[in-house]
N, C-alpha and C. Protein backbone atom coordinates (compact mmCIF):
# COMPACT_ATOMS: atom_id res chain seq x y z
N UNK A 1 5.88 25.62 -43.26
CA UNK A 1 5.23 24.57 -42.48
C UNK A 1 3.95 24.14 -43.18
N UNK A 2 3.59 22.84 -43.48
CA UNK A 2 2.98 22.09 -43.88
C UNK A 2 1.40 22.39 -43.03
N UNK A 3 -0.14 22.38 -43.68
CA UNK A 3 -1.38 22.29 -43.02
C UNK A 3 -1.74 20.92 -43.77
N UNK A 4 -2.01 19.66 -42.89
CA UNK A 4 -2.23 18.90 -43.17
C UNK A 4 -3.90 18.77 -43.26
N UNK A 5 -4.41 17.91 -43.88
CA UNK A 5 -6.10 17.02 -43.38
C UNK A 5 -7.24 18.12 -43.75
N UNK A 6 -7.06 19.68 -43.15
CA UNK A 6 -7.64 20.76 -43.15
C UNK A 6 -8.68 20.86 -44.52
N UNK A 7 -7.81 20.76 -45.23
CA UNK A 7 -8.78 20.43 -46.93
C UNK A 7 -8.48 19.09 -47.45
N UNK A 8 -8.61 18.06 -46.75
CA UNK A 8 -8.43 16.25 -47.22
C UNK A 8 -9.43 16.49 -47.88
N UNK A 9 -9.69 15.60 -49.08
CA UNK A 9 -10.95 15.59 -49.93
C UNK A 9 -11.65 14.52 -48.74
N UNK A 10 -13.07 14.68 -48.84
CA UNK A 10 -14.05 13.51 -48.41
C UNK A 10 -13.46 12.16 -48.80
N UNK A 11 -13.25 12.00 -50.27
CA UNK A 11 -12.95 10.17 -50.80
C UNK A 11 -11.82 10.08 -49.71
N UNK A 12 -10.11 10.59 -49.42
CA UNK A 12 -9.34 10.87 -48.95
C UNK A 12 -9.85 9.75 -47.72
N UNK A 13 -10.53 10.89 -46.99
CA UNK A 13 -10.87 9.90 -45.77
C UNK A 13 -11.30 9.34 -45.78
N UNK A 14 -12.49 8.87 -46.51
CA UNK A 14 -12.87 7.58 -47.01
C UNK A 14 -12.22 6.02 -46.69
N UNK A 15 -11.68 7.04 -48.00
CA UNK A 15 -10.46 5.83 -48.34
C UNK A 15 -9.48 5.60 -47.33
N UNK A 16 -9.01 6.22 -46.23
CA UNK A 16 -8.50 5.93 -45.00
C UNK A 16 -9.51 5.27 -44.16
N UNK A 17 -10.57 5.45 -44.26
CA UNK A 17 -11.31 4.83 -42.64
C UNK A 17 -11.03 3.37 -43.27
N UNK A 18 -11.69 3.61 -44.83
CA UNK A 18 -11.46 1.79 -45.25
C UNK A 18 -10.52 1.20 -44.90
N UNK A 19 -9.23 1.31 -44.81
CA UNK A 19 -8.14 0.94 -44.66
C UNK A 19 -8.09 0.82 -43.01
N UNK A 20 -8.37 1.66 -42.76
CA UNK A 20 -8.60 1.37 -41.32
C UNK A 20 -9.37 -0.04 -40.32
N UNK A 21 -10.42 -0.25 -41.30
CA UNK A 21 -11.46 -1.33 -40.81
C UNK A 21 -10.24 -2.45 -41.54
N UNK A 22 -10.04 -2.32 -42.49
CA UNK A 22 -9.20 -3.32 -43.04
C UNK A 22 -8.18 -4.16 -42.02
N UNK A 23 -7.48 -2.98 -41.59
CA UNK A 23 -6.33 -3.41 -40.77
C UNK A 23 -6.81 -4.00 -39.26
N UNK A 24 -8.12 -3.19 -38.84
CA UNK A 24 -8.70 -3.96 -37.20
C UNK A 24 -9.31 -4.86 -37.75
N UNK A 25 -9.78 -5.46 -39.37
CA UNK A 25 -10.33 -7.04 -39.09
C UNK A 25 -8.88 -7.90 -39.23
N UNK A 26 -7.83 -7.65 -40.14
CA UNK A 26 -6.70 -8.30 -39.88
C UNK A 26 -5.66 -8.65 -38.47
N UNK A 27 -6.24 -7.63 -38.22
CA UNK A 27 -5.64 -7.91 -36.95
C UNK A 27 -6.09 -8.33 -35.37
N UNK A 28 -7.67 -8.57 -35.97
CA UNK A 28 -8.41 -9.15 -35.11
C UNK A 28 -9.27 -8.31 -33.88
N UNK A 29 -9.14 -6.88 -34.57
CA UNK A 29 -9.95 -6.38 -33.37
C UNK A 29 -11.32 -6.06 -33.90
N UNK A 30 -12.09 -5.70 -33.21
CA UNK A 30 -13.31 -5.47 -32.82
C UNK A 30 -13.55 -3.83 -34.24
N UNK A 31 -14.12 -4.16 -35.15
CA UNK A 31 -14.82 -2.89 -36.21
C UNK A 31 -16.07 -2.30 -35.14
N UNK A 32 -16.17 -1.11 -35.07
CA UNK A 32 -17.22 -0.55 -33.94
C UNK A 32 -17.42 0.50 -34.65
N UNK A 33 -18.54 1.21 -34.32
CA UNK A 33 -18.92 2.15 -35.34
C UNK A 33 -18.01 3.50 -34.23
N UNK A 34 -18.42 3.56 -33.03
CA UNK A 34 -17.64 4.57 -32.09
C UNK A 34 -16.05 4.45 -32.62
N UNK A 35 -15.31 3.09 -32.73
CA UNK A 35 -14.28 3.32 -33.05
C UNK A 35 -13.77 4.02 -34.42
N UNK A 36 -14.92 3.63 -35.48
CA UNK A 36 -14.67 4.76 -36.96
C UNK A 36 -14.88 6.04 -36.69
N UNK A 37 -16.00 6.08 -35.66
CA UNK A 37 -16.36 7.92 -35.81
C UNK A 37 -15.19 8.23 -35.16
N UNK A 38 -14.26 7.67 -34.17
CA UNK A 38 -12.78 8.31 -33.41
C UNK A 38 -11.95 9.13 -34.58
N UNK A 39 -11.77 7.22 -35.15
CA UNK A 39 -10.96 7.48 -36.30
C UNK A 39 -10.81 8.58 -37.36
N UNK A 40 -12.39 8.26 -37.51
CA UNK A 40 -12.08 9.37 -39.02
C UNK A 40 -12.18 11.18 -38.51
N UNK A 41 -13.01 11.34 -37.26
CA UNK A 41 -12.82 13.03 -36.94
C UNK A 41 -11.11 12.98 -36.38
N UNK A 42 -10.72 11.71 -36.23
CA UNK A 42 -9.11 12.13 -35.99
C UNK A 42 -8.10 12.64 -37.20
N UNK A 43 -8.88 11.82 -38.06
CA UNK A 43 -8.15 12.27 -39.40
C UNK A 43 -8.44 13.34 -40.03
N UNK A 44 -9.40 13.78 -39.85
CA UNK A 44 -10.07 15.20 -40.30
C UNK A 44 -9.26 16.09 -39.69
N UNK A 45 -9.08 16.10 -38.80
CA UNK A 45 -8.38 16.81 -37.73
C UNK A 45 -6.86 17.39 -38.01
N UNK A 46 -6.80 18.82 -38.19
CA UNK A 46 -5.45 19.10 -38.50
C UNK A 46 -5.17 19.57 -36.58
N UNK A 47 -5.24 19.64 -35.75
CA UNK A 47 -5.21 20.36 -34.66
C UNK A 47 -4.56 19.49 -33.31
N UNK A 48 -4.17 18.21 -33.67
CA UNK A 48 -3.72 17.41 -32.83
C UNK A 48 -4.60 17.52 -31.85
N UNK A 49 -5.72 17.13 -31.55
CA UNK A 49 -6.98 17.43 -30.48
C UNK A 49 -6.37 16.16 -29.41
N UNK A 50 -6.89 16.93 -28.14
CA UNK A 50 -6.86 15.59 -27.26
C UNK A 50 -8.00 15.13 -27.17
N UNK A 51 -7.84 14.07 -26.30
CA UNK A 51 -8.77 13.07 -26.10
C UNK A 51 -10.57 13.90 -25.95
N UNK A 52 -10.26 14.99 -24.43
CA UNK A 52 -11.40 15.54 -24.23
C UNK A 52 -11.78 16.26 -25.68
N UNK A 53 -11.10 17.12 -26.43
CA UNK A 53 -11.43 17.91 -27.89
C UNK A 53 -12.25 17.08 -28.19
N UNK A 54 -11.77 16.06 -28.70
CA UNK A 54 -12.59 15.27 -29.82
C UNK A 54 -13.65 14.40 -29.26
N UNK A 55 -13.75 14.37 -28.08
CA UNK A 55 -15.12 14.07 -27.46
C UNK A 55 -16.24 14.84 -27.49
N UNK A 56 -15.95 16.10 -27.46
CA UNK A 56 -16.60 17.20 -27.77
C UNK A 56 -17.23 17.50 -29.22
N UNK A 57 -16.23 17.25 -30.24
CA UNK A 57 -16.74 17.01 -31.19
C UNK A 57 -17.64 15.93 -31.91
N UNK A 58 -17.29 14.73 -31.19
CA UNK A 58 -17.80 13.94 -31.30
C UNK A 58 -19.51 13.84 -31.00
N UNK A 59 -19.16 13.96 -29.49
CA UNK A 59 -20.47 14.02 -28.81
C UNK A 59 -21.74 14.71 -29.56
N UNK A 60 -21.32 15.78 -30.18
CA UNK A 60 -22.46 16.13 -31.08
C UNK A 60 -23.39 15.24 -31.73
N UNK A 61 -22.80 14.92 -32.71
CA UNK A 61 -23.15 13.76 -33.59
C UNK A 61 -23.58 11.95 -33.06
N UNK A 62 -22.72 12.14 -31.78
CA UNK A 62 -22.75 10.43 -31.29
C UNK A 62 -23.31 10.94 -30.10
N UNK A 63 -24.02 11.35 -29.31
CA UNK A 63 -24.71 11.30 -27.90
C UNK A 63 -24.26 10.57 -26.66
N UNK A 64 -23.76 8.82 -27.17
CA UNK A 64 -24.01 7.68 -26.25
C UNK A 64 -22.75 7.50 -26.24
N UNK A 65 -21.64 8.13 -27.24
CA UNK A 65 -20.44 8.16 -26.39
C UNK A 65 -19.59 8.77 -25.35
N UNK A 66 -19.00 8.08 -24.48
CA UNK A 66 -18.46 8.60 -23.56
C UNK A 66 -16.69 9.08 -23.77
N UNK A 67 -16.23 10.13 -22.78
CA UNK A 67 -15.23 10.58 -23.06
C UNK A 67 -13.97 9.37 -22.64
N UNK A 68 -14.47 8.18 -21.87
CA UNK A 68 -13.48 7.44 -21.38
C UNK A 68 -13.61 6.29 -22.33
N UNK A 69 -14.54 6.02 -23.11
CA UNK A 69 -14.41 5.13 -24.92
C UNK A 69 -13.54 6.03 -25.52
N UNK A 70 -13.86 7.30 -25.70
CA UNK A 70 -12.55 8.43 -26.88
C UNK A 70 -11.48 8.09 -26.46
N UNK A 71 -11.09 8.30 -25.25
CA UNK A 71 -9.54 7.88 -24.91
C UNK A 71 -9.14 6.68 -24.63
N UNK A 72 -9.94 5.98 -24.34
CA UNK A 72 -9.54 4.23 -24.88
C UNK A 72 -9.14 4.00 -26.19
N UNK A 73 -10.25 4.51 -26.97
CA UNK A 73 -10.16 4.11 -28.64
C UNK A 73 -8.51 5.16 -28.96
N UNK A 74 -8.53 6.16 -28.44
CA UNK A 74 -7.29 7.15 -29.03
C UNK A 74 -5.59 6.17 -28.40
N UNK A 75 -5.91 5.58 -27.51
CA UNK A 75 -4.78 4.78 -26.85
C UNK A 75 -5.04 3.62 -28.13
N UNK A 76 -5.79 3.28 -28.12
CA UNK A 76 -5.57 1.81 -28.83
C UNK A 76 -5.50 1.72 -30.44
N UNK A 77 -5.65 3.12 -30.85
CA UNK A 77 -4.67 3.64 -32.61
C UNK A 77 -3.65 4.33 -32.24
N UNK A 78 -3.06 4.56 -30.52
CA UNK A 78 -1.52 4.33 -30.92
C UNK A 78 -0.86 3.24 -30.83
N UNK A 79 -1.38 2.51 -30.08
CA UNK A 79 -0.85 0.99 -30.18
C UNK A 79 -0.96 0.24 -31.33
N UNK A 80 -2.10 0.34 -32.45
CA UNK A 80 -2.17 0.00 -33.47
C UNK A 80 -0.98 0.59 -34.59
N UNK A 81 -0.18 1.68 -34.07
CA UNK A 81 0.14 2.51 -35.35
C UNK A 81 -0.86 3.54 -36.16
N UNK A 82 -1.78 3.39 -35.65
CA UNK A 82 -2.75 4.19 -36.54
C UNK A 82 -3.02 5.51 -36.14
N UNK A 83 -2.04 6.21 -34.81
CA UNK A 83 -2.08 7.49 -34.57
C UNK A 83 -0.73 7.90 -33.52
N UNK A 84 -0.58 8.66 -33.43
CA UNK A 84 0.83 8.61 -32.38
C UNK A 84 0.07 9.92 -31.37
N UNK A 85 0.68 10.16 -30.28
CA UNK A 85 0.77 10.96 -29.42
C UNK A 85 1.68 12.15 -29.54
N UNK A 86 1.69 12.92 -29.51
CA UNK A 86 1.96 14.31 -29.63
C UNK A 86 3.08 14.74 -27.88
N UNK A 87 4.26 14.51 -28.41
CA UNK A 87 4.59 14.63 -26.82
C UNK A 87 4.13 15.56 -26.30
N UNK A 88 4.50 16.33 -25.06
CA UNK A 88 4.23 17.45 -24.60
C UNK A 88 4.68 17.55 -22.97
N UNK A 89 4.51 18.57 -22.62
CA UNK A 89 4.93 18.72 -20.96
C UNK A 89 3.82 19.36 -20.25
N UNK A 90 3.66 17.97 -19.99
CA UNK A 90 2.68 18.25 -18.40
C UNK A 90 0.91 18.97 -18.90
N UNK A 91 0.88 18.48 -20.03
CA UNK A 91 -0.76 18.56 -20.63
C UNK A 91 -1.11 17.40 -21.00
N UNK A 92 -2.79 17.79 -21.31
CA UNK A 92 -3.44 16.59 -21.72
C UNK A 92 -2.84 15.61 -23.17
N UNK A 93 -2.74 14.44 -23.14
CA UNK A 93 -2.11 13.82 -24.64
C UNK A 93 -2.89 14.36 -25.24
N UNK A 94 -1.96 14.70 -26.38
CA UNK A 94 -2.27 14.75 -28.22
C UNK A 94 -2.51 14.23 -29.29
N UNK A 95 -2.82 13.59 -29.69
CA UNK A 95 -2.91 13.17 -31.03
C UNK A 95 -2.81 13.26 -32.22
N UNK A 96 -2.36 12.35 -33.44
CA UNK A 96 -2.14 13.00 -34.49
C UNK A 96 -2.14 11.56 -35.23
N UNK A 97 -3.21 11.74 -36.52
CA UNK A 97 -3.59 10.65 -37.12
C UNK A 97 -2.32 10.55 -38.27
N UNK A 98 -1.50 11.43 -38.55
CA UNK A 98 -0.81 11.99 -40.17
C UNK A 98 0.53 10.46 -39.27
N UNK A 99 0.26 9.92 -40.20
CA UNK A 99 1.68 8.94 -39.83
C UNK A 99 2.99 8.81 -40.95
N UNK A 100 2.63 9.82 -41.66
CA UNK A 100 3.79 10.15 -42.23
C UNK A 100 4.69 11.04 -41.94
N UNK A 101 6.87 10.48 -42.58
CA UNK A 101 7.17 11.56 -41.91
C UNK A 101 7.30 12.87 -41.52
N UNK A 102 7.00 13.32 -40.15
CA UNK A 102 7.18 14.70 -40.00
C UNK A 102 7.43 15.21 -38.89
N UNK A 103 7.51 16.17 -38.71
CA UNK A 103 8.06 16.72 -37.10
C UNK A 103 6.82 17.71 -36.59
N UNK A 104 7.21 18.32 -34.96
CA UNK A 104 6.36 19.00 -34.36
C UNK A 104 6.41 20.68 -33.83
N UNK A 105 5.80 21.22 -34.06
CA UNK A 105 6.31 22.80 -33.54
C UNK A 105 4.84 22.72 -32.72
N UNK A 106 4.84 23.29 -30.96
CA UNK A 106 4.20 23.73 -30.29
C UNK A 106 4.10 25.14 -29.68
N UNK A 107 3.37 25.81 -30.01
CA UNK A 107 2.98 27.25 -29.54
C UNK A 107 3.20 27.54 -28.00
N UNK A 108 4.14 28.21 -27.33
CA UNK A 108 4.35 27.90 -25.73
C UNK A 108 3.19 28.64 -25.45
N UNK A 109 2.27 29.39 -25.96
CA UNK A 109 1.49 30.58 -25.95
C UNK A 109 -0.30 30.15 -26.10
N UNK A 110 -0.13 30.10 -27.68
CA UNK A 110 -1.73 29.10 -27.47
C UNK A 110 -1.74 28.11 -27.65
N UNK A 111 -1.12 27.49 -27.82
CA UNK A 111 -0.70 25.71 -27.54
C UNK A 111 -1.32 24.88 -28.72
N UNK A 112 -0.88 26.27 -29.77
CA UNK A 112 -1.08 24.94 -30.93
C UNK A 112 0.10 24.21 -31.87
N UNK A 113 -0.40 23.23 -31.69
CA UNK A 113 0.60 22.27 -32.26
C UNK A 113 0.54 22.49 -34.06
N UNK A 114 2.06 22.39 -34.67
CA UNK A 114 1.61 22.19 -36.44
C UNK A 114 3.02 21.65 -36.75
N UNK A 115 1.94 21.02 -37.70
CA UNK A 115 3.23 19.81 -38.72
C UNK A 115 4.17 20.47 -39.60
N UNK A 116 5.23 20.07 -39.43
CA UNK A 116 6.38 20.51 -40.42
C UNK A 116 6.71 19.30 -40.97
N UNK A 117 7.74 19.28 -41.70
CA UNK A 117 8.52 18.30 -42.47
C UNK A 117 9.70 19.07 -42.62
N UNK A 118 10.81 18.60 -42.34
CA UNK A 118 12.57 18.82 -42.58
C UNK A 118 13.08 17.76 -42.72
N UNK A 119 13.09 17.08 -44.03
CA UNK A 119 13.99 15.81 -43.92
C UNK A 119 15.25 15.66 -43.58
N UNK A 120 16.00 16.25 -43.22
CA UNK A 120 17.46 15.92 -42.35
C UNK A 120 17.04 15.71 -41.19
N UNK A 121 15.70 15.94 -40.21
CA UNK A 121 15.35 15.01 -39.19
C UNK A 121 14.57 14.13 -39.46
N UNK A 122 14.62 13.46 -40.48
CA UNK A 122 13.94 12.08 -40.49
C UNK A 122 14.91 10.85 -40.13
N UNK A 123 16.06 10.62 -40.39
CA UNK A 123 17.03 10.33 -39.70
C UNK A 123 18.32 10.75 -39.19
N UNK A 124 17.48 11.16 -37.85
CA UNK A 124 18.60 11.75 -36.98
C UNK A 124 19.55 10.75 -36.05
N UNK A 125 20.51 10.91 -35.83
CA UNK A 125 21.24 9.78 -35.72
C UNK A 125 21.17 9.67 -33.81
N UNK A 126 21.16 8.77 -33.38
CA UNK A 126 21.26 8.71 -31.85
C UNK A 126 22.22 8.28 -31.69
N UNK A 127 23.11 8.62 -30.61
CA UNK A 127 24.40 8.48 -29.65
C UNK A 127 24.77 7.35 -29.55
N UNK A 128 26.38 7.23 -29.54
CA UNK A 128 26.47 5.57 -29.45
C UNK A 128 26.35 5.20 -28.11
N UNK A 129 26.43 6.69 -26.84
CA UNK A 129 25.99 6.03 -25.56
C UNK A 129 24.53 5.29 -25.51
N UNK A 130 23.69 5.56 -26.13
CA UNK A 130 22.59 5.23 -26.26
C UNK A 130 22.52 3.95 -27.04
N UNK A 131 22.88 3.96 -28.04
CA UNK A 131 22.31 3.03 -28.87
C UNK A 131 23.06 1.75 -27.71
N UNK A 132 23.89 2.11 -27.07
CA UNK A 132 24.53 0.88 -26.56
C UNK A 132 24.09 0.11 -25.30
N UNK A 133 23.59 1.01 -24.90
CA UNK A 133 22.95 0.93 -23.41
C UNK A 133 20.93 0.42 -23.36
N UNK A 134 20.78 1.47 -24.41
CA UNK A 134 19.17 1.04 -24.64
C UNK A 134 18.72 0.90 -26.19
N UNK A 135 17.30 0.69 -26.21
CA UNK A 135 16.83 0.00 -27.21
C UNK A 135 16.11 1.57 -27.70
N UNK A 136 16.47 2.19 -28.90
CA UNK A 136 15.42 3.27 -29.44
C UNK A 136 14.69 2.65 -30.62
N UNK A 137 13.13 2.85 -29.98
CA UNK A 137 12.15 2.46 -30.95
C UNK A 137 11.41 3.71 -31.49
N UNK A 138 11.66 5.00 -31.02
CA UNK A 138 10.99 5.64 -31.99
C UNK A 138 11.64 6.91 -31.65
N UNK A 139 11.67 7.95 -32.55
CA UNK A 139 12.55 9.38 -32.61
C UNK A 139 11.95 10.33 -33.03
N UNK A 140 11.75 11.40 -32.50
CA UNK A 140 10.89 12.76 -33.23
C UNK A 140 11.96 14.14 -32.64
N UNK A 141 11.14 14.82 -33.58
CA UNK A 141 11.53 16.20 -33.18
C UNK A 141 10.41 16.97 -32.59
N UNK A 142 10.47 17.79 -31.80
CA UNK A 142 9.10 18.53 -31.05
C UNK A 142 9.79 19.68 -30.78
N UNK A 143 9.50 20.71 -31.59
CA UNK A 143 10.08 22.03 -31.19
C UNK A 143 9.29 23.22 -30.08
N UNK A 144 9.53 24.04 -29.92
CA UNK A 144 8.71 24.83 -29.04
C UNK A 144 9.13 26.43 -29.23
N UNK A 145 8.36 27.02 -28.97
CA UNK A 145 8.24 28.75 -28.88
C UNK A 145 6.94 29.09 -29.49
N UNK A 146 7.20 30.38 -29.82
CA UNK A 146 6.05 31.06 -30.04
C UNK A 146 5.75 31.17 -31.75
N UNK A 147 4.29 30.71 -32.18
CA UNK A 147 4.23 30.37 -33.40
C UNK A 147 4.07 32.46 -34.18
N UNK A 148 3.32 31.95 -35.20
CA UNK A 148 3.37 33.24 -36.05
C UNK A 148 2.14 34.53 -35.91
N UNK A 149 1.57 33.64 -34.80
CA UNK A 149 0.43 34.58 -34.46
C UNK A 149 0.21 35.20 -32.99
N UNK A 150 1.37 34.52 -32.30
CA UNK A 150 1.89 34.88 -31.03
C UNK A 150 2.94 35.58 -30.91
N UNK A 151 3.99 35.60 -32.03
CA UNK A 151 5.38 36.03 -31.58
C UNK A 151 4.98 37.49 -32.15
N UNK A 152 3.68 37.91 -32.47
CA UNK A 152 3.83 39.40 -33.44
C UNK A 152 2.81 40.46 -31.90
C-alpha cells in the first residue's frame, strides 16, 4: 500500500496550489487566500482529514477562519474535481486531495483511511442491470477491516 503527500517535496505543492489558482481563475471562481490555505494543508495531507481535522490544523496558522468556510471550501474542491470524498458509514466526510487512480482501505478500528492502487480496479466493470437502468458517473473501491497496526 502506497503513503502518499507524507514526504511531497515543498515545490510539489507548490506547484499544485499554482495549478490550483489556475483552474479557479479559469473557471471563474473566487482565488481567496482561506481557499489556498484549505487547499494546500489538503494536499499535504496523507490522512484523508475531515472537514473539522483540518480546521484544526488550520486554525493555528489562520485564526479568522471558521470551521463552516473549511467545509464549504472542502465541498466546493469536490465539485471542482479538485478533491473527492472518502466514502464511509455514518462518519464525518473525508477527504482526499490525491486525484489519481486509486482505491481505499479503512481501519474498522482506528479509522484510518490509506491509499492503495490495484489496477484491475481501475476499471471495474458495472452490471448491465445497471448500466441500463441508471447513469454511473463515478466508481471506487473502499475496502474495510482491520489495518496492520490493529489486526496484531
Amino acid at each position: 500500500m502506497k503513503k502518499k503527500n507524507k514526504t511531497m517535496p515543498r515545490g510539489e505543492i507548490d506547484s499544485k496550489v499554482r495549478e490550483f489558482v489556475d483552474r479557479c481563475r479559469q473557471s471563474g471562481r473566487k482565488v481567496t487566500a482561506q481557499r489556498i490555505t484549505i487547499y494546500k494543508e489538503l494536499v499535504r495531507s496523507d490522512d484523508h482529514p475531515s472537514a473539522e481535522i483540518l480546521y484544526r490544523r488550520i486554525k493555528k496558522a489562520s485564526p479568522g477562519i471558521s470551521l463552516d468556510t473549511v467545509n464549504r471550501t472542502l465541498l466546493t474542491l469536490h465539485e471542482m474535481g479538485e478533491a473527492s470524498i472518502v466514502e464511509g458509514t455514518g462518519e464525518p466526510k473525508r477527504f482526499d486531495a490525491g486525484m489519481e487512480k486509486h482505491q481505499h482501505f479503512k481501519c474498522v478500528k482506528c479509522k484510518r483511511i490509506i491509499d492503495f492502487h490495484h489496477k484491475p480496479f481501475d476499471d471495474i466493470k458495472v452490471p448491465a442491470m445497471i448500466e441500463k437502468k441508471f447513469t454511473v458517473l463515478r466508481k471506487s473501491i473502499y475496502l474495510e477491516g482491520l489495518c496492520d497496526r490493529c489486526g496484531k
